[in-house]
C-alpha atoms as a PDB file:
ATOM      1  CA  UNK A   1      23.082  -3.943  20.159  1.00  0.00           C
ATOM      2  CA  UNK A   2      19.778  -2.655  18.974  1.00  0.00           C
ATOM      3  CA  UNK A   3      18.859  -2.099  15.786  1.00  0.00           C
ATOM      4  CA  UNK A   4      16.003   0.458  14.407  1.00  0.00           C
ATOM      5  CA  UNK A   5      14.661   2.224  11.076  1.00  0.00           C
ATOM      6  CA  UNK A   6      12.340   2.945   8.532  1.00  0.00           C
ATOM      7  CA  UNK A   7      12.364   0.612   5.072  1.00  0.00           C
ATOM      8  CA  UNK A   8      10.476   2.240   2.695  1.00  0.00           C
ATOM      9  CA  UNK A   9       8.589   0.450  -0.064  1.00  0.00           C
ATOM     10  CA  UNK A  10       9.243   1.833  -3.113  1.00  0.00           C
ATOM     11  CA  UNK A  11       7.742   0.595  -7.336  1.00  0.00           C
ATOM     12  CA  UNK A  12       5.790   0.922 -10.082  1.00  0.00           C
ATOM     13  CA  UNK A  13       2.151  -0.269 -10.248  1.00  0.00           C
ATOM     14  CA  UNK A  14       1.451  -3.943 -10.335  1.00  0.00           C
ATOM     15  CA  UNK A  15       4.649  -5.191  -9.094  1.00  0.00           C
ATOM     16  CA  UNK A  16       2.879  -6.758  -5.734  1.00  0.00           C
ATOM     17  CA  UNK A  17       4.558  -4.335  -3.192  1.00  0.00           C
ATOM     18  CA  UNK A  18       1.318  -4.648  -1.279  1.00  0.00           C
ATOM     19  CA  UNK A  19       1.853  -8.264  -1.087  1.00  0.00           C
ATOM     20  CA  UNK A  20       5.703  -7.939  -0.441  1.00  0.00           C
ATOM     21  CA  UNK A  21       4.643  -5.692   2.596  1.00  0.00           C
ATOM     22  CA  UNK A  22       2.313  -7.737   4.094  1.00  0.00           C
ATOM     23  CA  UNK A  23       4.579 -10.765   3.529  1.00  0.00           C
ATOM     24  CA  UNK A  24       7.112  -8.997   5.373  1.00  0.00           C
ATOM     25  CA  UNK A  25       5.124  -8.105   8.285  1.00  0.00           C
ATOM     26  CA  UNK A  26       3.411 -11.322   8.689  1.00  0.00           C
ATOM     27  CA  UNK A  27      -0.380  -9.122   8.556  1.00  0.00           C
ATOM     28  CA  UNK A  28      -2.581  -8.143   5.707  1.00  0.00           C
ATOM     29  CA  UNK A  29      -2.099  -4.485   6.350  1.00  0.00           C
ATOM     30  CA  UNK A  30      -2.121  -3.315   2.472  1.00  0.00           C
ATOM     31  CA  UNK A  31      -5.023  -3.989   0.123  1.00  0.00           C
ATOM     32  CA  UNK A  32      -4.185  -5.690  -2.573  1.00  0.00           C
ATOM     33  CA  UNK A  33      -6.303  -6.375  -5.821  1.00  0.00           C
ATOM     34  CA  UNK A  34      -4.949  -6.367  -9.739  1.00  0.00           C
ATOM     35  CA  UNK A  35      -6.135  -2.559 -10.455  1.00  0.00           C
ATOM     36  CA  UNK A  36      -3.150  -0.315 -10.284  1.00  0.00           C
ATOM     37  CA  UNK A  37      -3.193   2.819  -7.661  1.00  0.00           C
ATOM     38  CA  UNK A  38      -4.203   0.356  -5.422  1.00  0.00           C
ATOM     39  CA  UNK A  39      -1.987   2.060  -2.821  1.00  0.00           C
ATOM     40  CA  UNK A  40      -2.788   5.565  -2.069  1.00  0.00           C
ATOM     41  CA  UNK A  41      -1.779   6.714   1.227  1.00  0.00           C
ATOM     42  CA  UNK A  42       1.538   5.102   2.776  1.00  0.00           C
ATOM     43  CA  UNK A  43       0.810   2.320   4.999  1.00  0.00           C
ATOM     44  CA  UNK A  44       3.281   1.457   8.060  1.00  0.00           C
ATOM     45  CA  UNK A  45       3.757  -1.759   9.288  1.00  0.00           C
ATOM     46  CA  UNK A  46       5.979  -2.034  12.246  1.00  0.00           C
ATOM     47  CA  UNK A  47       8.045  -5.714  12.831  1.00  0.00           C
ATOM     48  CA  UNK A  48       9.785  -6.683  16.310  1.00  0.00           C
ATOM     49  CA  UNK A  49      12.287  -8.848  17.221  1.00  0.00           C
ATOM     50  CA  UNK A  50      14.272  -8.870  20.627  1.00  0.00           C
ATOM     51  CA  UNK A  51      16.956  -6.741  18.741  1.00  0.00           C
ATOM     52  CA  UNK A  52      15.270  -4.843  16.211  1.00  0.00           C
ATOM     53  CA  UNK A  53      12.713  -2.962  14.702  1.00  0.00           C
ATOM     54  CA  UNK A  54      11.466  -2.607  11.560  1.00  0.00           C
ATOM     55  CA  UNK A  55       8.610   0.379  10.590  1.00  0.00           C
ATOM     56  CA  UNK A  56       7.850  -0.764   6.359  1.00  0.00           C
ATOM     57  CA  UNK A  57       5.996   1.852   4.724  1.00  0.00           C
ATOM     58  CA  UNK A  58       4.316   0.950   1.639  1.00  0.00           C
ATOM     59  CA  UNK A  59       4.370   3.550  -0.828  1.00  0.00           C
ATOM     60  CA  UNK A  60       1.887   4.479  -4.261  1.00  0.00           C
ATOM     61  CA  UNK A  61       3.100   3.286  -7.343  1.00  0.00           C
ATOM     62  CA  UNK A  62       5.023   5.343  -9.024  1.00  0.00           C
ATOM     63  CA  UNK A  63       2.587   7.203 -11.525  1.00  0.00           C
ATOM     64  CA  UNK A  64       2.814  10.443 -13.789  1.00  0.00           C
ATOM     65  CA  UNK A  65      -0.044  12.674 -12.228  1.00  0.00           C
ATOM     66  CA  UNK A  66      -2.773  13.587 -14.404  1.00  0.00           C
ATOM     67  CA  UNK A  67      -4.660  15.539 -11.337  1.00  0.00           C
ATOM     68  CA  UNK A  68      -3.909  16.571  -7.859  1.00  0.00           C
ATOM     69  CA  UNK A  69      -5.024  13.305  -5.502  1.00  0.00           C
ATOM     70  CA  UNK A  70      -2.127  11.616  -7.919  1.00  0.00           C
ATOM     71  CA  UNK A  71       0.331  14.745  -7.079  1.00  0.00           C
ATOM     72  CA  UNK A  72      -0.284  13.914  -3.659  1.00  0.00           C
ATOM     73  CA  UNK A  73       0.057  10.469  -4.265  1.00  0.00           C
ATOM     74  CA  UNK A  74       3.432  11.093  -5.623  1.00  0.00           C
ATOM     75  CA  UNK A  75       4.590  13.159  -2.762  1.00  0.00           C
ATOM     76  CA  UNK A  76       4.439  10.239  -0.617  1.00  0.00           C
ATOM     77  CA  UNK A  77       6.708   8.203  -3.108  1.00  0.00           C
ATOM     78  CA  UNK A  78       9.361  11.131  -3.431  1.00  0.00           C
ATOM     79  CA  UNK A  79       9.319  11.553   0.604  1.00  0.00           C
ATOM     80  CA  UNK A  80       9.587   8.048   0.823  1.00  0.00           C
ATOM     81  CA  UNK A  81      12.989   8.388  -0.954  1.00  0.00           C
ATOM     82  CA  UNK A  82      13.921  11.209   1.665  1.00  0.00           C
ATOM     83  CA  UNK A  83      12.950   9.171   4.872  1.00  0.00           C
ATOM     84  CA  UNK A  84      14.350   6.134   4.350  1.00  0.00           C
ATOM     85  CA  UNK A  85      16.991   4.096   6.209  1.00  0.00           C
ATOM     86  CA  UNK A  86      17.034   1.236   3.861  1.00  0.00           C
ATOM     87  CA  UNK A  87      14.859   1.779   0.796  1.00  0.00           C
ATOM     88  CA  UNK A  88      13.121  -1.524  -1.068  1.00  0.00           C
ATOM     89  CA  UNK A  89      12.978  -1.027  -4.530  1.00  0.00           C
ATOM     90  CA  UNK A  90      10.086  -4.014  -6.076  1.00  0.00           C
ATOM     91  CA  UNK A  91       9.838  -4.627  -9.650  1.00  0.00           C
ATOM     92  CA  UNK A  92       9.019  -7.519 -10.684  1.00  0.00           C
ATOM     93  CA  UNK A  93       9.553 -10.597 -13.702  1.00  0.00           C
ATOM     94  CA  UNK A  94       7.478  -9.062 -16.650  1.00  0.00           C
ATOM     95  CA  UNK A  95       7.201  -5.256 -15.661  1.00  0.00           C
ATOM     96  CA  UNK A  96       7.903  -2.665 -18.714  1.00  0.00           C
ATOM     97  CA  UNK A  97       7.864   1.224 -17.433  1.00  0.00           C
ATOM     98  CA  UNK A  98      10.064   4.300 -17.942  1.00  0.00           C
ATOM     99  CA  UNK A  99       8.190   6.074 -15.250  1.00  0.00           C
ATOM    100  CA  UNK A 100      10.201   5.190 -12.727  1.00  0.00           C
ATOM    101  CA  UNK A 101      13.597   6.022 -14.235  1.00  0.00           C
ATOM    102  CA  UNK A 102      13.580   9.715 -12.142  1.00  0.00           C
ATOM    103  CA  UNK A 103      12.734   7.933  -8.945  1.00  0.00           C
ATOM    104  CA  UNK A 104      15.796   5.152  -9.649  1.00  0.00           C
ATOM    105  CA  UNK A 105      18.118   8.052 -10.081  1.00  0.00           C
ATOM    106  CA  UNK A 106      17.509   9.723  -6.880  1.00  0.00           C
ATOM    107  CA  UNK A 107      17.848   6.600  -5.576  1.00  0.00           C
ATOM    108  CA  UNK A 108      21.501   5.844  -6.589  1.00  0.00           C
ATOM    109  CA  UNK A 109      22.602   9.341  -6.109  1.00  0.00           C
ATOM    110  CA  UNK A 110      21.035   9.117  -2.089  1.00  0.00           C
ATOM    111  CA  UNK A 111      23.310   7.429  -0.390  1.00  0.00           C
ATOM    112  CA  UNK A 112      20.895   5.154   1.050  1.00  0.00           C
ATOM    113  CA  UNK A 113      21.348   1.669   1.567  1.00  0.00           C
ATOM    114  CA  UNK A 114      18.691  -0.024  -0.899  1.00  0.00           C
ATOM    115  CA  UNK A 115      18.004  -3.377  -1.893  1.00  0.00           C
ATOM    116  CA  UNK A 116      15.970  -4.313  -5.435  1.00  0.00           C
ATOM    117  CA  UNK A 117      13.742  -6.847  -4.821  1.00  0.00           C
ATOM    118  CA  UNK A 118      12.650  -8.967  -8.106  1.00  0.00           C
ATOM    119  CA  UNK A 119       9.311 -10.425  -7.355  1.00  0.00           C
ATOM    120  CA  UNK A 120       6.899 -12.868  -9.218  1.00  0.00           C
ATOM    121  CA  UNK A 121       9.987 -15.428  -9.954  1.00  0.00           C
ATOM    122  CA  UNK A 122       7.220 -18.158 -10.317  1.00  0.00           C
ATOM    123  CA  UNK A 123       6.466 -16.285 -13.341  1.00  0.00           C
ATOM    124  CA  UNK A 124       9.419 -17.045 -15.369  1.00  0.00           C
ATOM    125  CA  UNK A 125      12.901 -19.097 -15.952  1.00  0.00           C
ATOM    126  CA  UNK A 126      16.194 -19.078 -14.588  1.00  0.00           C
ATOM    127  CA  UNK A 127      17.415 -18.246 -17.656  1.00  0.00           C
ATOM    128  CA  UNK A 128      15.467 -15.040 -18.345  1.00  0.00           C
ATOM    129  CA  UNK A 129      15.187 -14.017 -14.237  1.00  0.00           C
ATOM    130  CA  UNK A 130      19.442 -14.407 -14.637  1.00  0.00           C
ATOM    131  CA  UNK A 131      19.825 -11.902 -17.348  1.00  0.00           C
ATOM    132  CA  UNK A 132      16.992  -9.587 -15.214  1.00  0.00           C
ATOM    133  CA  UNK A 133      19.448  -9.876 -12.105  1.00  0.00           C
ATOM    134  CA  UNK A 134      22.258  -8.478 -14.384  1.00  0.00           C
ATOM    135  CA  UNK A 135      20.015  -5.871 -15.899  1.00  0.00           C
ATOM    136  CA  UNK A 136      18.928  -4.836 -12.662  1.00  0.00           C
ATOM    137  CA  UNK A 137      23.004  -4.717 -11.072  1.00  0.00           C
ATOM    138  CA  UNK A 138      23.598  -2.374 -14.046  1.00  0.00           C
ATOM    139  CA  UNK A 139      20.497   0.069 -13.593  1.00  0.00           C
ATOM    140  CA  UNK A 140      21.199   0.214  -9.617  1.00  0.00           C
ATOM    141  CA  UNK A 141      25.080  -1.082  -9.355  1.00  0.00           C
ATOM    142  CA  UNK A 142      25.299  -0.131  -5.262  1.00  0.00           C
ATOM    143  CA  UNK A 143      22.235  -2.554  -4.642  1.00  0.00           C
ATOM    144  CA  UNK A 144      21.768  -5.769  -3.727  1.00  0.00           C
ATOM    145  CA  UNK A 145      19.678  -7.694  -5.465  1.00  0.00           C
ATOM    146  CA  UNK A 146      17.048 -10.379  -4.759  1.00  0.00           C
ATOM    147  CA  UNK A 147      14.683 -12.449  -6.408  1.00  0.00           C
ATOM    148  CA  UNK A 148      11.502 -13.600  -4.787  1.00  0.00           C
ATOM    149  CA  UNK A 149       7.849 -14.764  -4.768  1.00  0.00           C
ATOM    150  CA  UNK A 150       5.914 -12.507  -2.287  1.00  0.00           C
ATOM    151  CA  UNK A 151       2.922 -14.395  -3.030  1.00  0.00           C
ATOM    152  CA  UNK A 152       4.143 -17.551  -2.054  1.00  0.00           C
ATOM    153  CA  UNK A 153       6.430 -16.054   0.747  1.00  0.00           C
ATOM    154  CA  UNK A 154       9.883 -17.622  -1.331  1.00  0.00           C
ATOM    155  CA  UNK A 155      12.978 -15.830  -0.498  1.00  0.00           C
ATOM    156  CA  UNK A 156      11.488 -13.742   2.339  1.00  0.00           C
ATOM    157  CA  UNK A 157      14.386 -14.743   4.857  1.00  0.00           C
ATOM    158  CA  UNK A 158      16.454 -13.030   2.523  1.00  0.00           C
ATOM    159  CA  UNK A 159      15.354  -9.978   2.378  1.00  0.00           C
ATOM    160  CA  UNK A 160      14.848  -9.811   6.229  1.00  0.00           C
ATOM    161  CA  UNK A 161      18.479 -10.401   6.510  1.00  0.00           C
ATOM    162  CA  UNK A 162      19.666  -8.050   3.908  1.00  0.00           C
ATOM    163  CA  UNK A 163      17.697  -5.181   5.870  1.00  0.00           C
ATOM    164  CA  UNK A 164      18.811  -6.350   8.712  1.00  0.00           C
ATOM    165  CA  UNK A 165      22.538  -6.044   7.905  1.00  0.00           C
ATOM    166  CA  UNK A 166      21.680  -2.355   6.803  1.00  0.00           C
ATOM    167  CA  UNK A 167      19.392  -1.539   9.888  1.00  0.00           C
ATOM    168  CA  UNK A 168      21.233   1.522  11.930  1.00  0.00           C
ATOM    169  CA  UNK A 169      21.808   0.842  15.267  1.00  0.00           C
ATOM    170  CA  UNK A 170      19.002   2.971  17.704  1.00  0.00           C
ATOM    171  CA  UNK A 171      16.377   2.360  19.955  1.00  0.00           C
ATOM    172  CA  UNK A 172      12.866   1.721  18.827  1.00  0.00           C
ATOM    173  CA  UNK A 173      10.310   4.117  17.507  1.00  0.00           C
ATOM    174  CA  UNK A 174       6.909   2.493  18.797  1.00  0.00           C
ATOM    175  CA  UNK A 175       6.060   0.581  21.706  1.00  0.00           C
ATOM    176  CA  UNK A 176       7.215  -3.202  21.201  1.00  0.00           C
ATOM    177  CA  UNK A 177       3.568  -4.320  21.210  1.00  0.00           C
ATOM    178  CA  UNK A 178       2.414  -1.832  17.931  1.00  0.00           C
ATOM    179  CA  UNK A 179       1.625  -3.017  14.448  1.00  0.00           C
ATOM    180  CA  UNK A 180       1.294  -0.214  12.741  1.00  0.00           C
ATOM    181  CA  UNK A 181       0.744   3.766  12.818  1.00  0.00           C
ATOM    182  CA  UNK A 182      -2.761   3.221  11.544  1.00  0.00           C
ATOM    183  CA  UNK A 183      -6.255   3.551  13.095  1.00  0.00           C
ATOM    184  CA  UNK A 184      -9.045   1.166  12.510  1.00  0.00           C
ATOM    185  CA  UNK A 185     -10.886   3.569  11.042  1.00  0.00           C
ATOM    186  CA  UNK A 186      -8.363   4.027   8.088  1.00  0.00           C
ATOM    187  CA  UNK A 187      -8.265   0.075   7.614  1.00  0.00           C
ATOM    188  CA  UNK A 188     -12.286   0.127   7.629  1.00  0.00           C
ATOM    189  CA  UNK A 189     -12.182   2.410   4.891  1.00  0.00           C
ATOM    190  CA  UNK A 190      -9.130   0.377   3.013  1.00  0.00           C
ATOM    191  CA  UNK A 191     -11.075  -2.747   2.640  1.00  0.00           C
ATOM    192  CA  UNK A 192     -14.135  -1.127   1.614  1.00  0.00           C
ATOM    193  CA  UNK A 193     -12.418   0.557  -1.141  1.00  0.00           C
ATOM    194  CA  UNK A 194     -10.643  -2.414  -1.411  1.00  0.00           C
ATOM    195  CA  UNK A 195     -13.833  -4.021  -2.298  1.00  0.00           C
ATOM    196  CA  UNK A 196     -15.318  -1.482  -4.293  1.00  0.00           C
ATOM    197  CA  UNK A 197     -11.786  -1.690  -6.941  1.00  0.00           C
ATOM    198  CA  UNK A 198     -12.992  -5.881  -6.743  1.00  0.00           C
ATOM    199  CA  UNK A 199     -16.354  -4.870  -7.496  1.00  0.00           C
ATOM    200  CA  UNK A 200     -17.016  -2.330 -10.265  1.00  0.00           C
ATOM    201  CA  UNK A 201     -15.045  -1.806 -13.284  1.00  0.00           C
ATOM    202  CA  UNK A 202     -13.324   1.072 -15.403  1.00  0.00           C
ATOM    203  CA  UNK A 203     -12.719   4.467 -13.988  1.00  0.00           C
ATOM    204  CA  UNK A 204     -15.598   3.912 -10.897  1.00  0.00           C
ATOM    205  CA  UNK A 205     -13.013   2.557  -8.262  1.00  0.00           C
ATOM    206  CA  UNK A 206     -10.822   5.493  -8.966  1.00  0.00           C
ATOM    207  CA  UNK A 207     -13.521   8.419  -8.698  1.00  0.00           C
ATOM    208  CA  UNK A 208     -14.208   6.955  -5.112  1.00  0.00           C
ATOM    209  CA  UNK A 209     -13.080   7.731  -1.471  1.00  0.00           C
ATOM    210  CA  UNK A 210     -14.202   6.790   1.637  1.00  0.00           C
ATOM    211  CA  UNK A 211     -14.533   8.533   5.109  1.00  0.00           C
ATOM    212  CA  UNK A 212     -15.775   6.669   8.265  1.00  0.00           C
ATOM    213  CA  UNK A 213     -18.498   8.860  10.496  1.00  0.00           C
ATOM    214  CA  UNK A 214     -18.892   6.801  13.061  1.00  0.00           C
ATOM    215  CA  UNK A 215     -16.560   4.186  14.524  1.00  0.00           C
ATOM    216  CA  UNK A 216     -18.114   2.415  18.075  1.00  0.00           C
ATOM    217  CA  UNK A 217     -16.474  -0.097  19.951  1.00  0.00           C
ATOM    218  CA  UNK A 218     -18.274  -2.205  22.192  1.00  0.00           C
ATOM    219  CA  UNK A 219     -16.721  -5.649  24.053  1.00  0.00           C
ATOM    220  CA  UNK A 220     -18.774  -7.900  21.328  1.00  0.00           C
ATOM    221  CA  UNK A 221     -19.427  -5.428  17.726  1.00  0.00           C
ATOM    222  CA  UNK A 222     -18.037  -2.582  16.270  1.00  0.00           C
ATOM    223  CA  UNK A 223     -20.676  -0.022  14.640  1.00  0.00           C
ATOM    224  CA  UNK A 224     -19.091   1.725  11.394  1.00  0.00           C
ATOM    225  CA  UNK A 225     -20.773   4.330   9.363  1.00  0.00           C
ATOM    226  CA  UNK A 226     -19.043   4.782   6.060  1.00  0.00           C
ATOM    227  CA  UNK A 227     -19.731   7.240   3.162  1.00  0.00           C
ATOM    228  CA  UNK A 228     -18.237   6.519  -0.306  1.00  0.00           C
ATOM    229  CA  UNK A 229     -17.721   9.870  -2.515  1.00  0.00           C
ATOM    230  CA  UNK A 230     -17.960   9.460  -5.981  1.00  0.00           C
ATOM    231  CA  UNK A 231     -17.195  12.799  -8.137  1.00  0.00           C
ATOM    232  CA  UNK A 232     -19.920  12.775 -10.435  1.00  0.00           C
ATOM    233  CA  UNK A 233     -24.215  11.985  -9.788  1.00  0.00           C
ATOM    234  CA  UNK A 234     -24.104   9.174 -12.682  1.00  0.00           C
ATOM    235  CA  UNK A 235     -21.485   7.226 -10.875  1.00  0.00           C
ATOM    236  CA  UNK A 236     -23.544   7.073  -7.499  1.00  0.00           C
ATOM    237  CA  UNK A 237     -25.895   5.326  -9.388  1.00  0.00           C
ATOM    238  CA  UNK A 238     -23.659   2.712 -10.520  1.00  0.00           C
ATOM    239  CA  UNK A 239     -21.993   2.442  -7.286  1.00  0.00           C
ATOM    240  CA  UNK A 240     -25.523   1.812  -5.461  1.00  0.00           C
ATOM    241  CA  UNK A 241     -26.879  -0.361  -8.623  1.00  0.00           C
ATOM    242  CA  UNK A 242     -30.622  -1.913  -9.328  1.00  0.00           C
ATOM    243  CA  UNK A 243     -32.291  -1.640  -5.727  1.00  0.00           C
ATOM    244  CA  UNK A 244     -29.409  -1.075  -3.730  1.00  0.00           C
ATOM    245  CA  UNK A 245     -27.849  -4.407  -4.822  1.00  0.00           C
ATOM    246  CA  UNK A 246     -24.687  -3.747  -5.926  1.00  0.00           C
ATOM    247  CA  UNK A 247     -23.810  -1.504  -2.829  1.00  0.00           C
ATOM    248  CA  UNK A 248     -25.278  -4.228  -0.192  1.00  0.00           C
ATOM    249  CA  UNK A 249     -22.883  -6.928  -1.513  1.00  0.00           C
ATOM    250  CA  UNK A 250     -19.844  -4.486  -0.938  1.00  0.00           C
ATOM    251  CA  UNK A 251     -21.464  -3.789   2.647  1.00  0.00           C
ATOM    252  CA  UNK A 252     -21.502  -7.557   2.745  1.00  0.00           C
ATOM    253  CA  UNK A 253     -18.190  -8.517   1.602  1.00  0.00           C
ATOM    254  CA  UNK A 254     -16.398  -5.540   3.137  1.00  0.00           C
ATOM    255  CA  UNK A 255     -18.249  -6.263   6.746  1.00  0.00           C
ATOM    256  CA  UNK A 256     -17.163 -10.081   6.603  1.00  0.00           C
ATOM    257  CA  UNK A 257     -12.918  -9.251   6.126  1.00  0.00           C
ATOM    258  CA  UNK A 258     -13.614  -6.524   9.029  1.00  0.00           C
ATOM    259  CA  UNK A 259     -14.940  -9.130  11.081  1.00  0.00           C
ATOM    260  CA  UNK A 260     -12.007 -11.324  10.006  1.00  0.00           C
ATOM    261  CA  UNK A 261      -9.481  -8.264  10.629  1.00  0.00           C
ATOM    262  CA  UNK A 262     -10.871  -7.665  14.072  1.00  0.00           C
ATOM    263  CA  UNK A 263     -11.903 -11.055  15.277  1.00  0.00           C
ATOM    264  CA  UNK A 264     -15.242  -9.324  16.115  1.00  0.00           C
ATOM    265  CA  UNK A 265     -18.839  -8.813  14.937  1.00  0.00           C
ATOM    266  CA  UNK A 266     -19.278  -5.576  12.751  1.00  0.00           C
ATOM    267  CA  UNK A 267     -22.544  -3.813  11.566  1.00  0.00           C
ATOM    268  CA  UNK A 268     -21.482  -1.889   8.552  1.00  0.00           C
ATOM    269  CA  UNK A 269     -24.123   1.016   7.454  1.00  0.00           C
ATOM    270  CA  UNK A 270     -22.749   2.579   3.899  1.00  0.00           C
ATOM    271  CA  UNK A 271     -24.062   5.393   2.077  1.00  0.00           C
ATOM    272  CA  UNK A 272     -22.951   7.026  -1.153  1.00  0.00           C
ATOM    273  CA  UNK A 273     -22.805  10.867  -2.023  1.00  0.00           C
ATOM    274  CA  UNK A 274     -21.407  13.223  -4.796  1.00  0.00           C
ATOM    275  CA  UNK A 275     -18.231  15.581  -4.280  1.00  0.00           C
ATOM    276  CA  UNK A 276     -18.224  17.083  -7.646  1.00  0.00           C
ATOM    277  CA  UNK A 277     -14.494  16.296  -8.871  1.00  0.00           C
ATOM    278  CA  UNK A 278     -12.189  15.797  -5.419  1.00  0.00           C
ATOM    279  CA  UNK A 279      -9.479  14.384  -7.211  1.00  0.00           C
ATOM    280  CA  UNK A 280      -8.891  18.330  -8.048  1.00  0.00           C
ATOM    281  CA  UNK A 281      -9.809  19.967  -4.591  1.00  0.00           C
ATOM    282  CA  UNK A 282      -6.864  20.525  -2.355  1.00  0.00           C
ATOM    283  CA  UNK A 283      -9.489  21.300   0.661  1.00  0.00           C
ATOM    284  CA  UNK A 284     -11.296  17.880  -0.177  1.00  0.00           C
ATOM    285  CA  UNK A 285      -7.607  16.259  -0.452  1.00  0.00           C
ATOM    286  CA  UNK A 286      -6.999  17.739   2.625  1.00  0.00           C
ATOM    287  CA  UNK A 287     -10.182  16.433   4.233  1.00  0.00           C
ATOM    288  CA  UNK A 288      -9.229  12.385   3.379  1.00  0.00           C
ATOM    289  CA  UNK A 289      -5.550  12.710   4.659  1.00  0.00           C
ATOM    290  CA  UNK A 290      -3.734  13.611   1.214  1.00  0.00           C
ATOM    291  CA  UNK A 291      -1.548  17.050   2.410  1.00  0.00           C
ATOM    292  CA  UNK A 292       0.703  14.299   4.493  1.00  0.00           C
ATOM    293  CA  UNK A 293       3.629  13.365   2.951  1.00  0.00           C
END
C-alpha cells in the first residue's frame, strides 16, 4: 500500500511555519527571519519514504490585504484550504489574532483531515500549553492536536505519523528523487530577499522584489544576475546605501548561503531599480509569479 498527498501549511504570521516546514522536510527550503510576510509565494517541499509521499506547501500568513501583492498573497492561503489532503494548521504558545477566525471556519466545515500543530512549547509551561491544548480542541473539535518545538525539531515524529495515518492511498506525484517544485532561480531570489528583510528595517523589505536575469550553470560556479525592485526612487537609495555598502554586504551574505545551498561557487551581480508602486500592478504581480494560486 502506497500512500500520497498534499499537506498544506496553513497560520498566522510569526508562528514559525517556515521552520515547521523545513523541519518536516529535513531542507531549508522556506526563508525564515522574525519580520512577518516572510512567506509570499507557496513553497513545496516533497518527502519520500518507500511507501509514501508527502508534497508540504508552505503557505503566507494569514493577513487582511491592504493592497493587491497581499490579495494575491491570500489567494494562495484560501487555495491552500481547497487543495489539501491533510491540512496543518500552526499557531503557536503566545500568538493573539482574530484574523484567522474565517480561515479556521472553512477549515472545520471542509471535511478535510487537519491536524493543529502548537509550536514554540519551549516558550511556556505545562500548565498554560494544557489549557492551550483544550482551547485549541474547542476552536477545531475534529482535529488532532499537537504540541511541538519546530526549532528544536521536538515532537516532529508525531506529526509525521499523524499525517501519515491521514495520507490517502495513491501513487506518487513527482519522481522519487525530487525535493521540491521549485527552480533555483526562485530560491536565489528567496535568500536574497531573505537577506534584504535581515538587513534593512521598517517598510524597505516589504516594498522589494526580486527577479533573476541570468542564471548560468557551469560544472564549478553558478553566474546569477539579480535585480531588486523597490517601488519608490528614495528607497533605492537606502537599499544601495553610502558607496554601495549596504547592497555589497547583501551580495555578500546572500552569495555565501547560495554557495551553502548549492555546494558550489556563485558570483552574485545585484542591481537595484524603481517600479513605481508594484504591490498595486496586477501586470507587475503577474510578472514575479503572483496570478498562481
Amino acid at each position: 500500500m502506497h500512500k500520497s498527498g498534499f499537506v498544506n501549511i496553513i497560520g498566522n504570521p510569526n508562528v514559525g511555519k517556515s521552520t515547521l516546514m523545513n523541519a518536516l522536510v529535513g531542507e531549508r527550503l522556506s526563508i525564515i527571519t522574525s519580520k512577518a510576510q516572510t512567506t509570499r509565494h507557496r513553497i513545496m517541499g516533497i518527502v519520500n519514504g518507500d511507501d509514501f509521499q508527502i508534497v508540504y506547501s508552505d503557505t503566507p500568513g494569514i493577513l487582511k490585504p491592504a493592497y493587491k501583492l497581499q490579495e494575491s498573497m491570500m489567494n494562495f492561503v484560501h487555495g491552500a484550504v481547497d487543495d489539501a489532503d491533510v491540512i496543518l494548521y500552526v499557531t503557536d504558545t503566545v500568538e493573539q489574532s482574530d484574523r484567522s477566525e474565517k480561515i479556521i471556519e472553512r477549515i472545520n466545515h471542509s471535511g478535510i483531515p487537519a491536524i493543529v500543530v502548537i509550536n514554540k512549547i519551549d516558550l511556556t509551561t505545562p500548565e498554560k500549553l494544557e489549557a492551550l491544548v483544550e482551547e485549541w480542541q474547542q476552536r477545531m473539535p475534529d482535529s488532532l492536536i499537537i504540541p511541538v518545538s519546530a526549532r528544536e525539531k521536538f515532537g516532529m515524529k508525531g506529526v509525521l505519523d499523524a499525517i501519515l495515518e491521514r495520507l490517502p492511498e495513491g501513487e506518487p506525484f513527482y519522481p522519487k528523487d525530487t525535493l521540491t517544485d521549485k527552480t533555483l532561480r526562485f530560491f536565489a531570489s528567496e535568500i536574497i530577499r531573505e537577506k534584504i528583510l535581515l538587513s534593512y528595517e521598517k517598510e524597505i523589505p516589504y516594498c522589494c522584489e526580486i527577479e533573476i536575469d541570468t542564471y548560468k550553470e557551469e560544472p564549478t560556479i553558478d553566474r546569477i544576475s539579480a535585480t531588486i525592485y523597490v517601488a519608490r526612487n528614495s528607497q533605492k537609495g537606502i537599499i544601495i546605501g553610502h558607496k554601495g555598502e549596504r547592497l555589497k554586504r547583501v551580495g555578500q551574505k546572500a552569495r555565501e548561503d547560495m554557495e551553502q545551498f548549492l555546494g558550489k561557487k556563485v558570483f552574485l551581480q545585484l542591481f537595484v531599480k524603481v517600479q513605481e508602486d508594484w504591490r498595486n500592478n496586477e501586470r507587475q504581480l503577474r510578472r514575479f509569479g503572483y496570478d498562481q494560486q
